[in-house]
N, C-alpha and C. Protein backbone atom coordinates (compact mmCIF):
# COMPACT_ATOMS: atom_id res chain seq x y z
N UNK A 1 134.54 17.86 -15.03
CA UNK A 1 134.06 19.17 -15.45
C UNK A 1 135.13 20.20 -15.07
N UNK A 2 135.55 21.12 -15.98
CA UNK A 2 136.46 22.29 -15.73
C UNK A 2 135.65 22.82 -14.83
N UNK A 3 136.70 24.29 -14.27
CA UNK A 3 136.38 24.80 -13.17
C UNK A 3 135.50 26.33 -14.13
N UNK A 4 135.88 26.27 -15.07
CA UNK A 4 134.98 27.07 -16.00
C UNK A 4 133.38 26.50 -16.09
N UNK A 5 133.72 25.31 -16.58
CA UNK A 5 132.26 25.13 -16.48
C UNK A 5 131.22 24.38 -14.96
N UNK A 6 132.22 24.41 -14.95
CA UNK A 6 131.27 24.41 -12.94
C UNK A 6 130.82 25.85 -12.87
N UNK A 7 131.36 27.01 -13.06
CA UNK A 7 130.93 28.04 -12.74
C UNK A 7 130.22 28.51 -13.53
N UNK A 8 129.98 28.43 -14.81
CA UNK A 8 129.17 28.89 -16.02
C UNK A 8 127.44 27.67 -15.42
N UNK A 9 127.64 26.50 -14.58
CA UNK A 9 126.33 25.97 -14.52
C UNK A 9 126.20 26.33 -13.16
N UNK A 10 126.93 26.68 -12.21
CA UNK A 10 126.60 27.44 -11.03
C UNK A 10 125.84 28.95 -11.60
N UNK A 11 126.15 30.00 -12.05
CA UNK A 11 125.76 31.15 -12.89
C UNK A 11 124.53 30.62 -13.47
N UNK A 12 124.15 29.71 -14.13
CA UNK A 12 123.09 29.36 -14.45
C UNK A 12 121.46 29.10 -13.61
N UNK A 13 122.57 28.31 -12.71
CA UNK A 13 121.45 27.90 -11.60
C UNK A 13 120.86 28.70 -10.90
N UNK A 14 122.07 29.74 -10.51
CA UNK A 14 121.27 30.94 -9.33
C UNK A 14 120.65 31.81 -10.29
N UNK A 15 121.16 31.90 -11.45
CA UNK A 15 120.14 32.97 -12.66
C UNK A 15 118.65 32.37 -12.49
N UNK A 16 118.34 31.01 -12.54
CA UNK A 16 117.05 30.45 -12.59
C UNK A 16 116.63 30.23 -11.11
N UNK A 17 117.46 30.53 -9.91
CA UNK A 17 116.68 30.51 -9.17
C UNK A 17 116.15 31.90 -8.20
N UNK A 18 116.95 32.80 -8.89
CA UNK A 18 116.56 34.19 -9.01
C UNK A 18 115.40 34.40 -9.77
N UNK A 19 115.20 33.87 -10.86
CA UNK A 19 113.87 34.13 -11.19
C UNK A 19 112.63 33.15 -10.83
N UNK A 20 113.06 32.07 -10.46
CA UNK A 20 111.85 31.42 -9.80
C UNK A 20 111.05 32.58 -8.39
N UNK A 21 112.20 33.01 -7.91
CA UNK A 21 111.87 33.94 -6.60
C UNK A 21 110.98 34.98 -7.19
N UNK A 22 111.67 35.44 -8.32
CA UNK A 22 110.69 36.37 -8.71
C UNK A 22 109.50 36.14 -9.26
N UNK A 23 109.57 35.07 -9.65
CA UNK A 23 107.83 34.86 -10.47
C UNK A 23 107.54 34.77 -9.11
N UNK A 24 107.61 33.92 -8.53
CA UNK A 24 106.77 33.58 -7.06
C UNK A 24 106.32 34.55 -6.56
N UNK A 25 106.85 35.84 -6.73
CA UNK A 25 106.55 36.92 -5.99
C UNK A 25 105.53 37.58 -6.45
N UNK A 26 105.91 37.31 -7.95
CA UNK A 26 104.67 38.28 -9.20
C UNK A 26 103.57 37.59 -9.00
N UNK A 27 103.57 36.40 -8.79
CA UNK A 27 102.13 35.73 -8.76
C UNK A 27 101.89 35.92 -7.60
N UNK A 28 102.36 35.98 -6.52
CA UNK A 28 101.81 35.66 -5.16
C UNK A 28 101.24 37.32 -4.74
N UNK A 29 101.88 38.14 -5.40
CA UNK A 29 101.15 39.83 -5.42
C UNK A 29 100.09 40.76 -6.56
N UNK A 30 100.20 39.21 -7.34
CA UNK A 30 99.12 39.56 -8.46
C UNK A 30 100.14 40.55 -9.21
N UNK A 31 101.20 40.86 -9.65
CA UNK A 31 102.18 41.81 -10.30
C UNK A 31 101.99 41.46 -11.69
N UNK A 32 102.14 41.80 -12.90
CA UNK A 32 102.53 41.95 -14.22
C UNK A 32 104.48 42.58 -14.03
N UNK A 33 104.79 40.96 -15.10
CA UNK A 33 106.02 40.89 -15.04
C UNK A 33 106.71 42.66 -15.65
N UNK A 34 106.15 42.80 -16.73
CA UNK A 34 106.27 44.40 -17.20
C UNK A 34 106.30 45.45 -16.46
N UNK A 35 105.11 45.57 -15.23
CA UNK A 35 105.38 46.31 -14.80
C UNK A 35 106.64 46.00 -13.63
N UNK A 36 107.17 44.93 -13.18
CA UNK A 36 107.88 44.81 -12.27
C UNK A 36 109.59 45.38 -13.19
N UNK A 37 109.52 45.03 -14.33
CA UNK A 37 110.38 45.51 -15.11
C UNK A 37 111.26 46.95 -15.07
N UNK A 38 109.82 47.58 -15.41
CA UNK A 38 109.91 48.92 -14.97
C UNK A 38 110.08 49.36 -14.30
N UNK A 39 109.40 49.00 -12.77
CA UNK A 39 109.78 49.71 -11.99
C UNK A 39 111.05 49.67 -11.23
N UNK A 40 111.79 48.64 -11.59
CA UNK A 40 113.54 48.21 -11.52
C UNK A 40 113.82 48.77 -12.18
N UNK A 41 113.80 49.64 -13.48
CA UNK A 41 114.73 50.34 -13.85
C UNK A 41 114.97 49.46 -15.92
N UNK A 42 114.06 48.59 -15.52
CA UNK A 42 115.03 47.49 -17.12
C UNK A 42 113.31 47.68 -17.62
N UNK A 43 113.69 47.62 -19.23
CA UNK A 43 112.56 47.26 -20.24
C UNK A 43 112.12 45.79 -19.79
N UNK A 44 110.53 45.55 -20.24
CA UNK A 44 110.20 44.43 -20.39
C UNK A 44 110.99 43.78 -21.08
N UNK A 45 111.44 43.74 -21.94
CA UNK A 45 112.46 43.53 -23.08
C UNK A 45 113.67 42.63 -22.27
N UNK A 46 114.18 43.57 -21.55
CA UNK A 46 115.45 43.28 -20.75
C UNK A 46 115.09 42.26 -19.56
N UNK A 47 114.04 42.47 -18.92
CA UNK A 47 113.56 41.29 -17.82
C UNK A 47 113.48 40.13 -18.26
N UNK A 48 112.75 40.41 -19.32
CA UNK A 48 112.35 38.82 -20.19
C UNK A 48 113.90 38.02 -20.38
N UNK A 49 114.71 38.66 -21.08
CA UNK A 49 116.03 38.01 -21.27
C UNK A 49 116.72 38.00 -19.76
N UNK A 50 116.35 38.35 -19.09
CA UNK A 50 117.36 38.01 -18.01
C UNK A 50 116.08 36.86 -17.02
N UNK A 51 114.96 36.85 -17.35
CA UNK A 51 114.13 35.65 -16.71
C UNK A 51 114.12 34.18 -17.65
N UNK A 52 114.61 34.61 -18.71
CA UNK A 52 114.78 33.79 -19.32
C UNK A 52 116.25 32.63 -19.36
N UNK A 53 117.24 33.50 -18.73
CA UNK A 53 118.49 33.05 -18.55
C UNK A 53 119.29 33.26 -20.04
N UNK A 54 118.79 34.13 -20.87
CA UNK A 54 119.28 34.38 -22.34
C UNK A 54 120.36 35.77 -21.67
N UNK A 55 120.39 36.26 -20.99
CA UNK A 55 121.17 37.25 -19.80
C UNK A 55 121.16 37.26 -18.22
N UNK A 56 122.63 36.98 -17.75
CA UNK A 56 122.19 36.96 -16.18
C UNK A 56 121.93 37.95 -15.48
N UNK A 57 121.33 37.51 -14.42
CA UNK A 57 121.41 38.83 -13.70
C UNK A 57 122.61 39.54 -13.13
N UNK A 58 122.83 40.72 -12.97
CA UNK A 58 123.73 41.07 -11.95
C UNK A 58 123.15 41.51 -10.99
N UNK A 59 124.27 42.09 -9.68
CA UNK A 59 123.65 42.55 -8.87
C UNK A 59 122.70 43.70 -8.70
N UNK A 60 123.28 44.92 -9.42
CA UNK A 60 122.33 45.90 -9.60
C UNK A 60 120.64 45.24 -9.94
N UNK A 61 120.97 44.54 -10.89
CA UNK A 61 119.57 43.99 -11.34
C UNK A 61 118.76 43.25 -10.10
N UNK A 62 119.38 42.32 -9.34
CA UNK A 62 118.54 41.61 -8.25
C UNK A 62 118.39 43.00 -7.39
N UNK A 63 119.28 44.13 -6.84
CA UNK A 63 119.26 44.86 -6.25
C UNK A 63 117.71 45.66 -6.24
N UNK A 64 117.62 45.98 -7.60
CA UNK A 64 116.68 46.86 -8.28
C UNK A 64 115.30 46.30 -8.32
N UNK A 65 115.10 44.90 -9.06
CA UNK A 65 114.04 44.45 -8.82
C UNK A 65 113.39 43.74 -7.40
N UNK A 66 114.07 43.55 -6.69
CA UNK A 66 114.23 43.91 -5.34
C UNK A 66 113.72 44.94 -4.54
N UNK A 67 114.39 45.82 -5.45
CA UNK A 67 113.28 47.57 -4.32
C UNK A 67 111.68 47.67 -4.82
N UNK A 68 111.60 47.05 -6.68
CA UNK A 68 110.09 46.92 -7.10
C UNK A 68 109.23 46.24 -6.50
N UNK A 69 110.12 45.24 -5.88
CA UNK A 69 108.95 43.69 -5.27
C UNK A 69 108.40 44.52 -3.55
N UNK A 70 109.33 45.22 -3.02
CA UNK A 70 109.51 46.07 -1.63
C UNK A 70 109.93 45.17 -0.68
N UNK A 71 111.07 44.36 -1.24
CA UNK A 71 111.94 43.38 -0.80
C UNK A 71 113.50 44.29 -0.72
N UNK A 72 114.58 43.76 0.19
CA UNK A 72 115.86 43.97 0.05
C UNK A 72 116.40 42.68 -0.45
N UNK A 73 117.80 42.97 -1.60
CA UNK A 73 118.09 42.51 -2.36
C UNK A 73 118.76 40.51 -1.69
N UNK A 74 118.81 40.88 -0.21
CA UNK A 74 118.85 40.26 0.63
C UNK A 74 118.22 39.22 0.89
N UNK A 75 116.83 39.78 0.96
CA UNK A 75 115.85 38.72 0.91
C UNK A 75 115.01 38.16 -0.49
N UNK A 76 115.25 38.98 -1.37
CA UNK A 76 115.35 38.10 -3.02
C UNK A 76 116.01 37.00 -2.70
N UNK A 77 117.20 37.08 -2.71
CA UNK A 77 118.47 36.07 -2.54
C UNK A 77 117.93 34.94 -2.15
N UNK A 78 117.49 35.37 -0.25
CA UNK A 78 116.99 33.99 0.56
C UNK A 78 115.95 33.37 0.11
N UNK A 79 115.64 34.06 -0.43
CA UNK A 79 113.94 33.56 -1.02
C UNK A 79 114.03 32.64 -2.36
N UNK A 80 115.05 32.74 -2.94
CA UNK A 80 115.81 32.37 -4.13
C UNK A 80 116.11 31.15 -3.74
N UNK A 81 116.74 30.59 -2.84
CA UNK A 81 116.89 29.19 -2.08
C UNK A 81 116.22 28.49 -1.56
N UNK A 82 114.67 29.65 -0.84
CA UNK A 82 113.90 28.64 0.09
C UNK A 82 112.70 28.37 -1.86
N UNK A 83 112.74 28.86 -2.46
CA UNK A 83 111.82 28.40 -3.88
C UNK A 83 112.41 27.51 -4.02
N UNK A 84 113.64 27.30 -4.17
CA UNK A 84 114.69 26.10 -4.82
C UNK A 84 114.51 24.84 -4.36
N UNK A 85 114.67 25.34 -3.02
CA UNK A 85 114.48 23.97 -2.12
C UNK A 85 112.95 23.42 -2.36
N UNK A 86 111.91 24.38 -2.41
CA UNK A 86 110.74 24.07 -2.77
C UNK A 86 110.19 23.08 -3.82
N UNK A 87 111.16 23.70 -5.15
CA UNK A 87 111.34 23.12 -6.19
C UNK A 87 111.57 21.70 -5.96
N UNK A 88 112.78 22.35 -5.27
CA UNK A 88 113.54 20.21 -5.67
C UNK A 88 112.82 19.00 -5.23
């Protein structure tokens, strides 16, 4: 595997495990993904494609939905790994 595409399925992975963190969160606070949208700053529109992995996240974005959840972007992150690990 190129070193391109090691990093295009690394980018992938933490995109999906950024949003596993976040559903986990929406469900575990009873949240509507829409409104979590919003209150980060992005359209439902725009969450959807970036939970979807059809757009990654950047940082602003984990940053942001992050301050909606009343998480630091910090502990999105960690939380992003301990789901993962959950997952696997």
């Amino acid at each position: 595997m190129s070193a391109t595409t090691e990093r295009l399925v690394d980018v992938r992975g933490t995109n999906a495990k950024i949003a596993d963190a976040i559903r986990w969160v929406i469900q575990r606070e009873d949240l509507q993904q829409n409104w979590v949208g919003v209150a980060s700053g992005l359209s439902p529109d725009e969450l959807s494609r970036r939970m979807t992995g059809k757009v990654p996240f950047d940082l602003d974005d984990v940053a942001d939905i992050a301050r909606a959840l009343n998480m630091d972007m910090f502990g999105l992150l960690h939380l992003a790994d301990d789901v993962a690990d959950d997952l696997a």
